[in-house]
N, C-alpha and C. Protein backbone atom coordinates (compact mmCIF):
# COMPACT_ATOMS: atom_id res chain seq x y z
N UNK A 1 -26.66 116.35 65.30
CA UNK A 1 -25.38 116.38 65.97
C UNK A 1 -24.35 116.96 65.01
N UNK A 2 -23.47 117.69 65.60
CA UNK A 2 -22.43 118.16 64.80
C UNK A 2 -21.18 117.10 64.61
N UNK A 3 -20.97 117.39 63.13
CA UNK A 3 -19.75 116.35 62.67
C UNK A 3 -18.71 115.66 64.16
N UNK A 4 -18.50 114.74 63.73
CA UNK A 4 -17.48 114.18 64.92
C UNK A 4 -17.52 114.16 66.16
N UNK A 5 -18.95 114.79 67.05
CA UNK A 5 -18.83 115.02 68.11
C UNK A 5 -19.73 114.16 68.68
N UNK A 6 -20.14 112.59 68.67
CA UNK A 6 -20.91 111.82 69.16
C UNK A 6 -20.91 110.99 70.22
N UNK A 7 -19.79 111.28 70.80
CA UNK A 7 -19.41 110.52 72.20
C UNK A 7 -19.80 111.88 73.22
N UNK A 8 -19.58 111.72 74.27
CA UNK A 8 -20.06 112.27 75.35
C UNK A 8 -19.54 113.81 76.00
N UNK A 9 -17.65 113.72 75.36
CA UNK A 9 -17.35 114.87 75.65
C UNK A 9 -17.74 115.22 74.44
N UNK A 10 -17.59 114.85 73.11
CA UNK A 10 -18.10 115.86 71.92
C UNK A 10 -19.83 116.74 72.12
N UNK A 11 -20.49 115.88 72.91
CA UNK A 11 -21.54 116.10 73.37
C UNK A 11 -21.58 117.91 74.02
N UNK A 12 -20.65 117.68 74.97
CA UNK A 12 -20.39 118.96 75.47
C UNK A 12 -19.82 120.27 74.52
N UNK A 13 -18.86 119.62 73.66
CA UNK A 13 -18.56 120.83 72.58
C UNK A 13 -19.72 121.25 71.86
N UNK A 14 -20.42 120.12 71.65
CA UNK A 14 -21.56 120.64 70.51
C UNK A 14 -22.58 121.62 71.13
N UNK A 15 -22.36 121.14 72.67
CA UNK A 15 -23.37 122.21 73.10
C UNK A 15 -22.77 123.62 73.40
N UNK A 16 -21.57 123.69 73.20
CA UNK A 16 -20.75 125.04 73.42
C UNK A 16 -21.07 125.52 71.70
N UNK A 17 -20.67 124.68 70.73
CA UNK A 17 -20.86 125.14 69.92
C UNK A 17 -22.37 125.47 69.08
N UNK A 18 -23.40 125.00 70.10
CA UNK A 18 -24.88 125.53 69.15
C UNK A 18 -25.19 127.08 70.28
N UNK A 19 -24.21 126.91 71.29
CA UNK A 19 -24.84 128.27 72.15
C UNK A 19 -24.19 129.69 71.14
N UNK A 20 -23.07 129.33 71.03
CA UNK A 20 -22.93 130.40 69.69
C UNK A 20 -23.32 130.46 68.68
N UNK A 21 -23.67 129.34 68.25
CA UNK A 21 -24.59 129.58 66.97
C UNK A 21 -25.96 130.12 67.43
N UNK A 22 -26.61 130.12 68.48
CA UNK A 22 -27.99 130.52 69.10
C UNK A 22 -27.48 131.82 69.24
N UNK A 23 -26.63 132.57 69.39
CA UNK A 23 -26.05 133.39 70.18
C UNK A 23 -25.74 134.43 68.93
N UNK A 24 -25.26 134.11 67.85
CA UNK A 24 -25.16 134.87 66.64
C UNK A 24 -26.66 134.87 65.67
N UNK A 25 -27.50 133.37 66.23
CA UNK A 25 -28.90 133.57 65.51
C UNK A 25 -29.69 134.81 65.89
N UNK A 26 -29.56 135.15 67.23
CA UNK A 26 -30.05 135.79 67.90
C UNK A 26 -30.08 137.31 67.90
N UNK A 27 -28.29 137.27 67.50
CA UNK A 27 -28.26 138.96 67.53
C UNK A 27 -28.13 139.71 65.59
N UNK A 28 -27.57 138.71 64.76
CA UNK A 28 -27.64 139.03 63.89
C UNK A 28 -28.83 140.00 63.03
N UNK A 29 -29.74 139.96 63.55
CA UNK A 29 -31.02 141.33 63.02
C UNK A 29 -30.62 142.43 63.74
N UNK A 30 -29.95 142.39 64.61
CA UNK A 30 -29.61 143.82 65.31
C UNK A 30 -28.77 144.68 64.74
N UNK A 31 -28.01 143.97 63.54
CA UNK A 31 -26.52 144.76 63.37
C UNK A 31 -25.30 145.12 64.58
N UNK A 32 -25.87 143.71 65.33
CA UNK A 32 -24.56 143.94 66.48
C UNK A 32 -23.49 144.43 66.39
N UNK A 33 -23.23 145.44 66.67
CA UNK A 33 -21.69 145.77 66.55
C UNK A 33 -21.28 147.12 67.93
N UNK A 34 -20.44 147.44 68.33
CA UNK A 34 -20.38 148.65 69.64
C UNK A 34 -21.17 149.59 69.75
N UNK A 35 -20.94 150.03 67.98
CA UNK A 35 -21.07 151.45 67.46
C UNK A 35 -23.34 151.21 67.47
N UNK A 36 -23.67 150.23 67.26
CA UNK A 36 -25.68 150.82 67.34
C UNK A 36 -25.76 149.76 68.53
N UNK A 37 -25.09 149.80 69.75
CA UNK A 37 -25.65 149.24 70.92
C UNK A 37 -25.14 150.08 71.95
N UNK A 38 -26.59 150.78 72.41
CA UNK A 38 -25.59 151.99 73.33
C UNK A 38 -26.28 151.24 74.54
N UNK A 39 -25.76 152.29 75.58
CA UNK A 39 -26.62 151.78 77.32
C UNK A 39 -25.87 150.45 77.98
N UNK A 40 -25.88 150.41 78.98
CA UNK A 40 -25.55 149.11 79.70
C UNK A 40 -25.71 148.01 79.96
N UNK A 41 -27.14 147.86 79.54
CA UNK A 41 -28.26 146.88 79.33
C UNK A 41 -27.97 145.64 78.53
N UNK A 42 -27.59 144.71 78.73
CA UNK A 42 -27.08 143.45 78.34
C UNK A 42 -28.28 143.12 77.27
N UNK A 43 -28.44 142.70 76.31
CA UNK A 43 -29.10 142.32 75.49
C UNK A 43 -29.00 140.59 75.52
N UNK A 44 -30.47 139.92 75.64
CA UNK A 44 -30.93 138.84 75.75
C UNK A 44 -29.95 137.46 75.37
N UNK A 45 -29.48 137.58 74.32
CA UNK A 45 -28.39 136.59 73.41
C UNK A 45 -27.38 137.25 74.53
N UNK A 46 -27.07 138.13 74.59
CA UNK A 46 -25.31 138.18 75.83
C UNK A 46 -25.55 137.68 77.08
N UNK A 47 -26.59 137.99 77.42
CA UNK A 47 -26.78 137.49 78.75
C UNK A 47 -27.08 135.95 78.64
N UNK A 48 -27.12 135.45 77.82
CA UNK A 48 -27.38 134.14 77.58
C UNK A 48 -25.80 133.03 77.29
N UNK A 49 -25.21 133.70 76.72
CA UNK A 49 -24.06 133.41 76.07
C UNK A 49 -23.06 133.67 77.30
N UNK A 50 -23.65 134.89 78.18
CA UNK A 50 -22.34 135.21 79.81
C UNK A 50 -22.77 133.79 80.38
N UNK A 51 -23.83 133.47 80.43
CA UNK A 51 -24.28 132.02 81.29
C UNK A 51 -23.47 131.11 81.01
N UNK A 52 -23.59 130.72 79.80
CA UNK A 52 -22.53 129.68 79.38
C UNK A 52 -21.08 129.33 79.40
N UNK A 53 -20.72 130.32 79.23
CA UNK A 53 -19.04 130.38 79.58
C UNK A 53 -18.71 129.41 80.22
N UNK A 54 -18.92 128.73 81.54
CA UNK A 54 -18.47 127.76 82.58
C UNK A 54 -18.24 126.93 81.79
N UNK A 55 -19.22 126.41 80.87
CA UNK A 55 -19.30 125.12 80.08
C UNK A 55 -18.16 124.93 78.86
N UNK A 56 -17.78 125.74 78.55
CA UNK A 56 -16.57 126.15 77.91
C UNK A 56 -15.26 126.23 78.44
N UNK A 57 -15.62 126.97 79.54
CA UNK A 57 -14.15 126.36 80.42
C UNK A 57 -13.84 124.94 81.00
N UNK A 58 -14.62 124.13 80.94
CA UNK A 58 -14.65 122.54 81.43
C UNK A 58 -14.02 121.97 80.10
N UNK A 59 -14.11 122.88 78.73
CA UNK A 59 -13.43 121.63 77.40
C UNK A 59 -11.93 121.70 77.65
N UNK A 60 -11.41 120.37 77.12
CA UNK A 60 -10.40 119.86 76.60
C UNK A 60 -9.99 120.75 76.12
N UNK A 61 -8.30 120.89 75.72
CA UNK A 61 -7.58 121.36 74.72
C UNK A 61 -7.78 121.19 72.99
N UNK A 62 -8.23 119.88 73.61
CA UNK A 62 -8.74 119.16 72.32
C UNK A 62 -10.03 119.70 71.54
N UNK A 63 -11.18 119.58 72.63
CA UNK A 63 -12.59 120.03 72.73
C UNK A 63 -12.01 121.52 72.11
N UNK A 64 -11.07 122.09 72.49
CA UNK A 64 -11.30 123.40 71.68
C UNK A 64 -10.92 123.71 70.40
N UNK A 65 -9.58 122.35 70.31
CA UNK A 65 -9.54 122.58 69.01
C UNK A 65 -10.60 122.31 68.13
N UNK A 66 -11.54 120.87 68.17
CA UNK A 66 -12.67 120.40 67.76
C UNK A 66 -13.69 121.95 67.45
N UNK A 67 -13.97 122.69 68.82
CA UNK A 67 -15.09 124.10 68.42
C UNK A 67 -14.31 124.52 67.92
N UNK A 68 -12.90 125.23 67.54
CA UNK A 68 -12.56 126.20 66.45
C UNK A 68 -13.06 126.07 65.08
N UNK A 69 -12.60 124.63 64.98
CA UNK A 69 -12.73 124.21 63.58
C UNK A 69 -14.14 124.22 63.12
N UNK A 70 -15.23 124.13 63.89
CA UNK A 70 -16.70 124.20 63.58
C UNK A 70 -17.05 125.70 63.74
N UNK A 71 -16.05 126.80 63.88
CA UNK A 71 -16.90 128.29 63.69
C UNK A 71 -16.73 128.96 62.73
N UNK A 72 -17.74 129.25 62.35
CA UNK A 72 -17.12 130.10 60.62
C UNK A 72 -16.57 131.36 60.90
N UNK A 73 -16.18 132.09 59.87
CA UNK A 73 -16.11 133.31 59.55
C UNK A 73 -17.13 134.35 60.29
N UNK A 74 -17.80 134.50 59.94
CA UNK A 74 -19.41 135.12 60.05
C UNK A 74 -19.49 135.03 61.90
N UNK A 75 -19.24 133.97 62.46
CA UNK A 75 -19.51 133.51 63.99
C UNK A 75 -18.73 134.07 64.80
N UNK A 76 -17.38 133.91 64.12
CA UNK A 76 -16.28 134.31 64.83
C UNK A 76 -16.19 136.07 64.87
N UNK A 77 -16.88 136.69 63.74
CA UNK A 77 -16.74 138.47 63.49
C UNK A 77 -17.65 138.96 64.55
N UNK A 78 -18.65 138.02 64.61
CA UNK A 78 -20.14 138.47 65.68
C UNK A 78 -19.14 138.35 67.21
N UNK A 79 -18.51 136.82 67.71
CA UNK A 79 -17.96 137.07 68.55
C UNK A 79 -16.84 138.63 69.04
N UNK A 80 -15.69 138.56 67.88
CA UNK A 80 -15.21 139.68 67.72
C UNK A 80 -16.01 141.10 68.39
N UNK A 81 -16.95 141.54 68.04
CA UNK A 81 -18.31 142.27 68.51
C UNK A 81 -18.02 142.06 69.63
N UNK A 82 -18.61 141.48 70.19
CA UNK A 82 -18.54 140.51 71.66
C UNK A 82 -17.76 140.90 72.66
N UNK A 83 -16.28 140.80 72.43
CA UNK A 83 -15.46 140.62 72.95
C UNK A 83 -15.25 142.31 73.04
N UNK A 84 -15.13 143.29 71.95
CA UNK A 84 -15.46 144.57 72.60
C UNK A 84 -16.55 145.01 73.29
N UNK A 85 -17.64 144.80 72.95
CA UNK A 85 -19.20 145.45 73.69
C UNK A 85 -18.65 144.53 75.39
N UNK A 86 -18.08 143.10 75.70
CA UNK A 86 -18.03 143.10 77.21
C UNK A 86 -16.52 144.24 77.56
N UNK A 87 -15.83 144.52 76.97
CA UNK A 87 -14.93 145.28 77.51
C UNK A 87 -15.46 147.07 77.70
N UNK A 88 -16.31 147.06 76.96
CA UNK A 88 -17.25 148.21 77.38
C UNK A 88 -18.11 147.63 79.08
N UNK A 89 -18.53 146.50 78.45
CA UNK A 89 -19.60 146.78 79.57
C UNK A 89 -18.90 146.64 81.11
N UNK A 90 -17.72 145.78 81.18
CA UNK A 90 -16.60 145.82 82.41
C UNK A 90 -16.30 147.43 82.92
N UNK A 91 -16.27 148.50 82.30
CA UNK A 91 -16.29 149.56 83.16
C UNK A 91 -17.40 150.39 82.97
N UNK A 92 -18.43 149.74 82.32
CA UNK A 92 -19.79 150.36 82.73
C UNK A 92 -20.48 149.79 83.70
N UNK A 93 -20.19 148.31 83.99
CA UNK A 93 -20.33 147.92 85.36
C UNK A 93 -19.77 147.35 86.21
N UNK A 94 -18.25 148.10 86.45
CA UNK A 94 -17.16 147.68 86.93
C UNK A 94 -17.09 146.46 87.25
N UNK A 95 -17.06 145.56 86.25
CA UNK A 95 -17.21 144.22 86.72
C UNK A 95 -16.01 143.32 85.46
N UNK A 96 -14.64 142.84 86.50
CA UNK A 96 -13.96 142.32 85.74
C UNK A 96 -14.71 140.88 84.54
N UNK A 97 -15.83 140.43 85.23
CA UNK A 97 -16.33 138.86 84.81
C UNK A 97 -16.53 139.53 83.29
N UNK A 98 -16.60 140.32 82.71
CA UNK A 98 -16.65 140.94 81.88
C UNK A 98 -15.66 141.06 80.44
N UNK A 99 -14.85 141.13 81.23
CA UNK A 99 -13.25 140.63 80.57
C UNK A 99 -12.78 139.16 80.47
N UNK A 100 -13.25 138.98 81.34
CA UNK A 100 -12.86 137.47 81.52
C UNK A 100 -13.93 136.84 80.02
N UNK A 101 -14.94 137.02 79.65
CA UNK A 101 -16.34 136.79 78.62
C UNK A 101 -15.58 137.60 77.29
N UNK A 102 -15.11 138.44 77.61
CA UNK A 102 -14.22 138.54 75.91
C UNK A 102 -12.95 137.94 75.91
N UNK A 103 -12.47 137.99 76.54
CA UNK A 103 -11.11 137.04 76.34
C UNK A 103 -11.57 135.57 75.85
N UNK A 104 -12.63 135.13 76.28
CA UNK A 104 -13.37 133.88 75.95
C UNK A 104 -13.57 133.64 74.55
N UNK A 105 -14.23 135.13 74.17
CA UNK A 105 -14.59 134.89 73.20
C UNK A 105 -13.47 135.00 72.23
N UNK A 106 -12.37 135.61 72.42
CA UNK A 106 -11.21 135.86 71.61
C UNK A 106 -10.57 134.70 71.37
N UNK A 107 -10.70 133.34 72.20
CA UNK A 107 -10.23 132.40 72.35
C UNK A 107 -10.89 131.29 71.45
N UNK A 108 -12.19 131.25 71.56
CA UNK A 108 -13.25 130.66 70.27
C UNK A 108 -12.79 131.01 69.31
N UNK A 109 -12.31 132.18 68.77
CA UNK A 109 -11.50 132.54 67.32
C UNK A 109 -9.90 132.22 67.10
N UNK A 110 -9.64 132.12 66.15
CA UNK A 110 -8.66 131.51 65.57
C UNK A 110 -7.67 131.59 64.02
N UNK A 111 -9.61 131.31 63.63
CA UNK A 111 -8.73 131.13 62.20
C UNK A 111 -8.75 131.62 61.11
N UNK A 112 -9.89 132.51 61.10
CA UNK A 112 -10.09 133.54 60.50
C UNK A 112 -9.70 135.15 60.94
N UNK A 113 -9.80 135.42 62.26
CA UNK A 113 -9.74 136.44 62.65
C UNK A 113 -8.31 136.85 62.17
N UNK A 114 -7.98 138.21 61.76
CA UNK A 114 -6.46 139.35 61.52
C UNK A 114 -6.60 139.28 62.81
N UNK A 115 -4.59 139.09 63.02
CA UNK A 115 -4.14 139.33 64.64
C UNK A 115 -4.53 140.37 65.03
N UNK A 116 -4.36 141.74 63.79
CA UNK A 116 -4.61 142.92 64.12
C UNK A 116 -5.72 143.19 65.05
N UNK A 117 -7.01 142.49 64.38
CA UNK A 117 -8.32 142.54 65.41
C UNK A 117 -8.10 142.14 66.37
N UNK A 118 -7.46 141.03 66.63
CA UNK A 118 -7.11 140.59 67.88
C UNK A 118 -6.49 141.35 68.89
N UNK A 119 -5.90 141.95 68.49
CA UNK A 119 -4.66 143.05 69.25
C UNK A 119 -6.11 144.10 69.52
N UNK A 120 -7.00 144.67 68.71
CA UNK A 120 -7.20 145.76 68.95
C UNK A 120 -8.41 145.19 70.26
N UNK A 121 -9.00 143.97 70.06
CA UNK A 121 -9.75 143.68 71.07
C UNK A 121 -8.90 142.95 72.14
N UNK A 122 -7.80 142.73 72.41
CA UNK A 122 -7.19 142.31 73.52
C UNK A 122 -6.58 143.95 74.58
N UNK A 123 -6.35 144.69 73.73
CA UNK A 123 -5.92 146.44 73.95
C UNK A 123 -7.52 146.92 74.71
N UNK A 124 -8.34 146.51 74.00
CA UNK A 124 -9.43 147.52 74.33
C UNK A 124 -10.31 146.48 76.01
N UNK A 125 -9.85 145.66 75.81
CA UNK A 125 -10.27 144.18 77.18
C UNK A 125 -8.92 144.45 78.45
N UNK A 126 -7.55 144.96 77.92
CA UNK A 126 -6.42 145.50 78.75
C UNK A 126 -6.73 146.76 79.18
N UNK A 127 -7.07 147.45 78.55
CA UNK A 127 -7.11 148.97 78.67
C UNK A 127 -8.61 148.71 80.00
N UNK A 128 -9.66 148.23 79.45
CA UNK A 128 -10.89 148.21 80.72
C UNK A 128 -10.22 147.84 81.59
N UNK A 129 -9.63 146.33 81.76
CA UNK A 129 -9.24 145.92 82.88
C UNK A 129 -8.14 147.25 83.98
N UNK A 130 -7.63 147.54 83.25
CA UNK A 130 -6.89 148.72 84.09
C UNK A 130 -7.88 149.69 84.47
N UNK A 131 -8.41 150.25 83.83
CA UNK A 131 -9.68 150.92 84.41
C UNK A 131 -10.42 150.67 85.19
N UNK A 132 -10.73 149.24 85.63
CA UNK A 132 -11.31 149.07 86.79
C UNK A 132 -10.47 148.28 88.34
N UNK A 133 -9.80 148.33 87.59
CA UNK A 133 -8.05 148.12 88.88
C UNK A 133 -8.10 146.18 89.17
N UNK A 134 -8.30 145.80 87.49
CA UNK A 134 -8.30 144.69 87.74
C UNK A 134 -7.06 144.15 87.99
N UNK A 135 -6.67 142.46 88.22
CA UNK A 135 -5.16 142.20 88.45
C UNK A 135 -5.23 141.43 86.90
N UNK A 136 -4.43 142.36 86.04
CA UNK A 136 -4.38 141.93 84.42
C UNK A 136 -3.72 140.63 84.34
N UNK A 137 -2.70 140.18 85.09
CA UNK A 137 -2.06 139.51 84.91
C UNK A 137 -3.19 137.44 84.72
N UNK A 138 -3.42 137.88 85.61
CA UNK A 138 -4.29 136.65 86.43
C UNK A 138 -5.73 136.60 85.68
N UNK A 139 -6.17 138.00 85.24
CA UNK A 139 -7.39 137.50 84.40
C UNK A 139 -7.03 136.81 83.39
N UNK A 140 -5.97 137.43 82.40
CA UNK A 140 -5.95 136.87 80.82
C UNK A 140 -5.02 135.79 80.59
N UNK A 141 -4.52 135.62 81.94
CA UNK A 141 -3.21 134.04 81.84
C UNK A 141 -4.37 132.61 81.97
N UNK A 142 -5.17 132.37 82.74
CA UNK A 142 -5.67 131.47 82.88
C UNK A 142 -6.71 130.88 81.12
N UNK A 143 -7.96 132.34 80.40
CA UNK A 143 -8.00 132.02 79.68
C UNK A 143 -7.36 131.38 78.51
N UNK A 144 -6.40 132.00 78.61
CA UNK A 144 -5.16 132.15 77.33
C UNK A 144 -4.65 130.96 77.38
N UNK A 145 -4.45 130.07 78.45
CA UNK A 145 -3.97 128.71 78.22
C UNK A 145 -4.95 127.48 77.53
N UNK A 146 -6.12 127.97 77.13
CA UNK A 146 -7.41 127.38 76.15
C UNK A 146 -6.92 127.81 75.00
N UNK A 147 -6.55 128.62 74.48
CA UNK A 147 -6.61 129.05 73.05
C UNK A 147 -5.79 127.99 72.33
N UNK A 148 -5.77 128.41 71.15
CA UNK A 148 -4.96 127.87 70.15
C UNK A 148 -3.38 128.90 70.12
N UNK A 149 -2.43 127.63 70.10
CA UNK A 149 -0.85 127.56 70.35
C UNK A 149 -0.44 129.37 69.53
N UNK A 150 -1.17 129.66 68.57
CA UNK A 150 -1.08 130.96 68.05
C UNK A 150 -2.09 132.04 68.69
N UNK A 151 -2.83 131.89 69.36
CA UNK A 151 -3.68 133.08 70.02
C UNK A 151 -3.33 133.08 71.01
N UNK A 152 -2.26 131.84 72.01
CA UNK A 152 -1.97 131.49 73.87
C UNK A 152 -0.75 132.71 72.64
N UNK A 153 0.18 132.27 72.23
CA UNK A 153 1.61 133.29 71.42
C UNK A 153 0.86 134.32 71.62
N UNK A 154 -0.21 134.68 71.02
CA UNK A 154 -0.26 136.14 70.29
C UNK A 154 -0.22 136.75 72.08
N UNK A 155 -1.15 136.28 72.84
CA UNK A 155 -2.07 137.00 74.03
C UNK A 155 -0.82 136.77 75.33
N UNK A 156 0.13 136.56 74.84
CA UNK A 156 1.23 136.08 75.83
C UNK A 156 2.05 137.78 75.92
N UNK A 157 2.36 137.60 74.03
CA UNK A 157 3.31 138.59 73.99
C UNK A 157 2.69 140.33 74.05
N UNK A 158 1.48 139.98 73.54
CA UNK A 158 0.51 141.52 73.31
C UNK A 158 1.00 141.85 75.06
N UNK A 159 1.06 140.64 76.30
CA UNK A 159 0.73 140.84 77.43
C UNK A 159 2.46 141.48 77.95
N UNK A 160 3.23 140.86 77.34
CA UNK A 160 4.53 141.18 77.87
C UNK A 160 4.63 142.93 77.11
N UNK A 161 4.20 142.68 75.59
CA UNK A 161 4.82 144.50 75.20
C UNK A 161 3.64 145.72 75.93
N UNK A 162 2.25 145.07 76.03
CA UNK A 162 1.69 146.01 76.75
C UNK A 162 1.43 146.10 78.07
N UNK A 163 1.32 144.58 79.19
CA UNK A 163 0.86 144.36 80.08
C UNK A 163 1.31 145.53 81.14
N UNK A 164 2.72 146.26 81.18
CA UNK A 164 3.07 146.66 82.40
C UNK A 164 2.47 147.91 81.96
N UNK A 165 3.13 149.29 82.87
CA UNK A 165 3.02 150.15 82.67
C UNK A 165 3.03 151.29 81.26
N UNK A 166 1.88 150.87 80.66
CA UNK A 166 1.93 151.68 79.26
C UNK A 166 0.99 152.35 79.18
N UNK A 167 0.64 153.65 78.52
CA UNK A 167 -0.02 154.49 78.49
C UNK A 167 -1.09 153.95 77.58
N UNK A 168 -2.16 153.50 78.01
CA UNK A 168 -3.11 152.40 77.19
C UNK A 168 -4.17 153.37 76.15
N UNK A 169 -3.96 155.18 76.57
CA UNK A 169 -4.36 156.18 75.81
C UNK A 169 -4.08 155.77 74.01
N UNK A 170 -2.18 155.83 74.57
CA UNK A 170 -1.20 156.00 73.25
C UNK A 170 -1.82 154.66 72.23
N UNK A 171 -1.69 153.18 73.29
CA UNK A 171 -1.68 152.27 72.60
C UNK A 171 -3.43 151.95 71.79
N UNK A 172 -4.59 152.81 72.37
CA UNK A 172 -5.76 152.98 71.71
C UNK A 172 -5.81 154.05 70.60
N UNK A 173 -4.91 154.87 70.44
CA UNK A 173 -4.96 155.45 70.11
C UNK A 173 -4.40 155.14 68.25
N UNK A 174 -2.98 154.43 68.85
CA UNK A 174 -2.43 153.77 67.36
C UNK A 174 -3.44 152.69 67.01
N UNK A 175 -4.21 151.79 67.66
CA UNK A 175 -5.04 151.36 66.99
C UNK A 175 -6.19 151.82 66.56
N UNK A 176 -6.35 153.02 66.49
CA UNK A 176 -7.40 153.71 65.83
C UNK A 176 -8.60 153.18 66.95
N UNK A 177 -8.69 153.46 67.96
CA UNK A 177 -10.07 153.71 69.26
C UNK A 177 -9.66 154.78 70.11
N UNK A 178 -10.59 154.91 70.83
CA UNK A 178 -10.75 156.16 71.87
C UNK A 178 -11.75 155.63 72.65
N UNK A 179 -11.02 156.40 74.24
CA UNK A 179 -12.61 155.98 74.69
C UNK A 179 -12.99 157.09 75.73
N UNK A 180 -14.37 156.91 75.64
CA UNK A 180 -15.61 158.21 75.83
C UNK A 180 -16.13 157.64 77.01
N UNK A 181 -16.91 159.18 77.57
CA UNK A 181 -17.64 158.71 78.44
C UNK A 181 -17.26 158.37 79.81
N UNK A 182 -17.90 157.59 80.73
CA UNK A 182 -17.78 157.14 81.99
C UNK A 182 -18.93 156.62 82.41
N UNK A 183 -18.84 155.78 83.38
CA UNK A 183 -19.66 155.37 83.96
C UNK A 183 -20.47 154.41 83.00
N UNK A 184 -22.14 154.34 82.95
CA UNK A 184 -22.90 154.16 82.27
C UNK A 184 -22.99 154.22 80.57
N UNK A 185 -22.43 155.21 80.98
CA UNK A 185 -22.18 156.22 79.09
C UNK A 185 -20.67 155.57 78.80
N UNK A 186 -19.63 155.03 79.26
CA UNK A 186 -18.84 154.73 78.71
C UNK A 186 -18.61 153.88 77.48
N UNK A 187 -18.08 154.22 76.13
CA UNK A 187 -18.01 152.96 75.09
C UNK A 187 -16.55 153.65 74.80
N UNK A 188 -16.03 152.57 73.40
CA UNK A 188 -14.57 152.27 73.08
C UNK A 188 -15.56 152.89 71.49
N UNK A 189 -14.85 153.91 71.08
CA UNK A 189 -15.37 154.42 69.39
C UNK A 189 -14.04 153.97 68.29
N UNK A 190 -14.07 153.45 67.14
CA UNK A 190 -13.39 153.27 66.25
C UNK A 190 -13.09 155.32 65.77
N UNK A 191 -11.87 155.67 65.82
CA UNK A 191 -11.80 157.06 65.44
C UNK A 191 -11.03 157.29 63.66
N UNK A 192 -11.08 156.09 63.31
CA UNK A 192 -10.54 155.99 61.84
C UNK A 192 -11.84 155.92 61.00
């Protein structure tokens, strides 16, 4: 059992928190990252980890502060990963649930992650969602009220300076991405 979590709802965190640890056991030989996972094809650990999500949305405020504090460094960079490869895969298979699974995962991080990353994977999860004519507003407000009091801030305001009408080209662009492709073939490339 993981530290502190021996009553019944900790029960439930721990099991949120060994699915990411299964979930980074899993992909870590791959060199997960955007850039050597091409194709549309969900890889075994994601599709495993999209399952789970529900169970994560049932924790406490509390329950989340409890999983922050149990993810390392290392867990949270793999998520990071994550949270771009589903904003790829949302307009490779036009499927907002997609966005909704990185915002998730953006939300598991905290305390290690640079806002900067944060910004560039909340930009590149905004930018899909417009691409597939999602309603931005309503996907990333509901996650965002899970996070921690500095990631609900960060994902509030990223939402007010970028949410409306902005040229999401310009704003990928200052963060050093681009994005390629269409359809199937679509990914988000680091151009720095």
């Amino acid at each position: 059992m993981i530290d502190g979590l021996e009553n019944s709802n900790g029960g439930q965190t721990a099991k949120c928190i060994s699915t990411i640890r299964n979930f980074v056991i899993a992909i870590r030989p791959t060199r997960y990252s955007t850039e050597d996972i091409g194709g549309s094809k969900l890889l075994d650990a994601e599709l495993r980890l999209n399952e789970s999500w529900n169970y994560f949305e049932t924790l406490s405020l509390h329950e989340w502060s409890i999983l922050r504090e149990q993810i390392s460094r290392t867990e949270e960079m793999y998520l990071w990963y994550y949270a771009i490869r589903m904003a790829e895969m949302a307009v490779r298979k036009n499927d907002e649930c997609f966005i909704h699974f990185g915002i998730l995962a953006l939300i598991v991080d905290g305390r290690f992650t640079d806002d900067r990353d944060v910004y560039t994977a909340l930009a590149l999860l905004l930018d899909a969602a417009k691409r597939i004519g999602a309603h931005v507003i309503s996907l990333f407000k509901k996650p965002a009220e899970m996070g921690s009091t500095k990631l609900r801030e960060a994902i509030e305001r990223f939402m007010d300076e970028r949410g409306g009408e902005v040229s999401m080209e310009h704003v990928l662009t200052g963060l050093g991405y681009a994005a390629f492709g269409s359809g199937e073939t679509f990914c988000y490339r680091s151009t720095v």
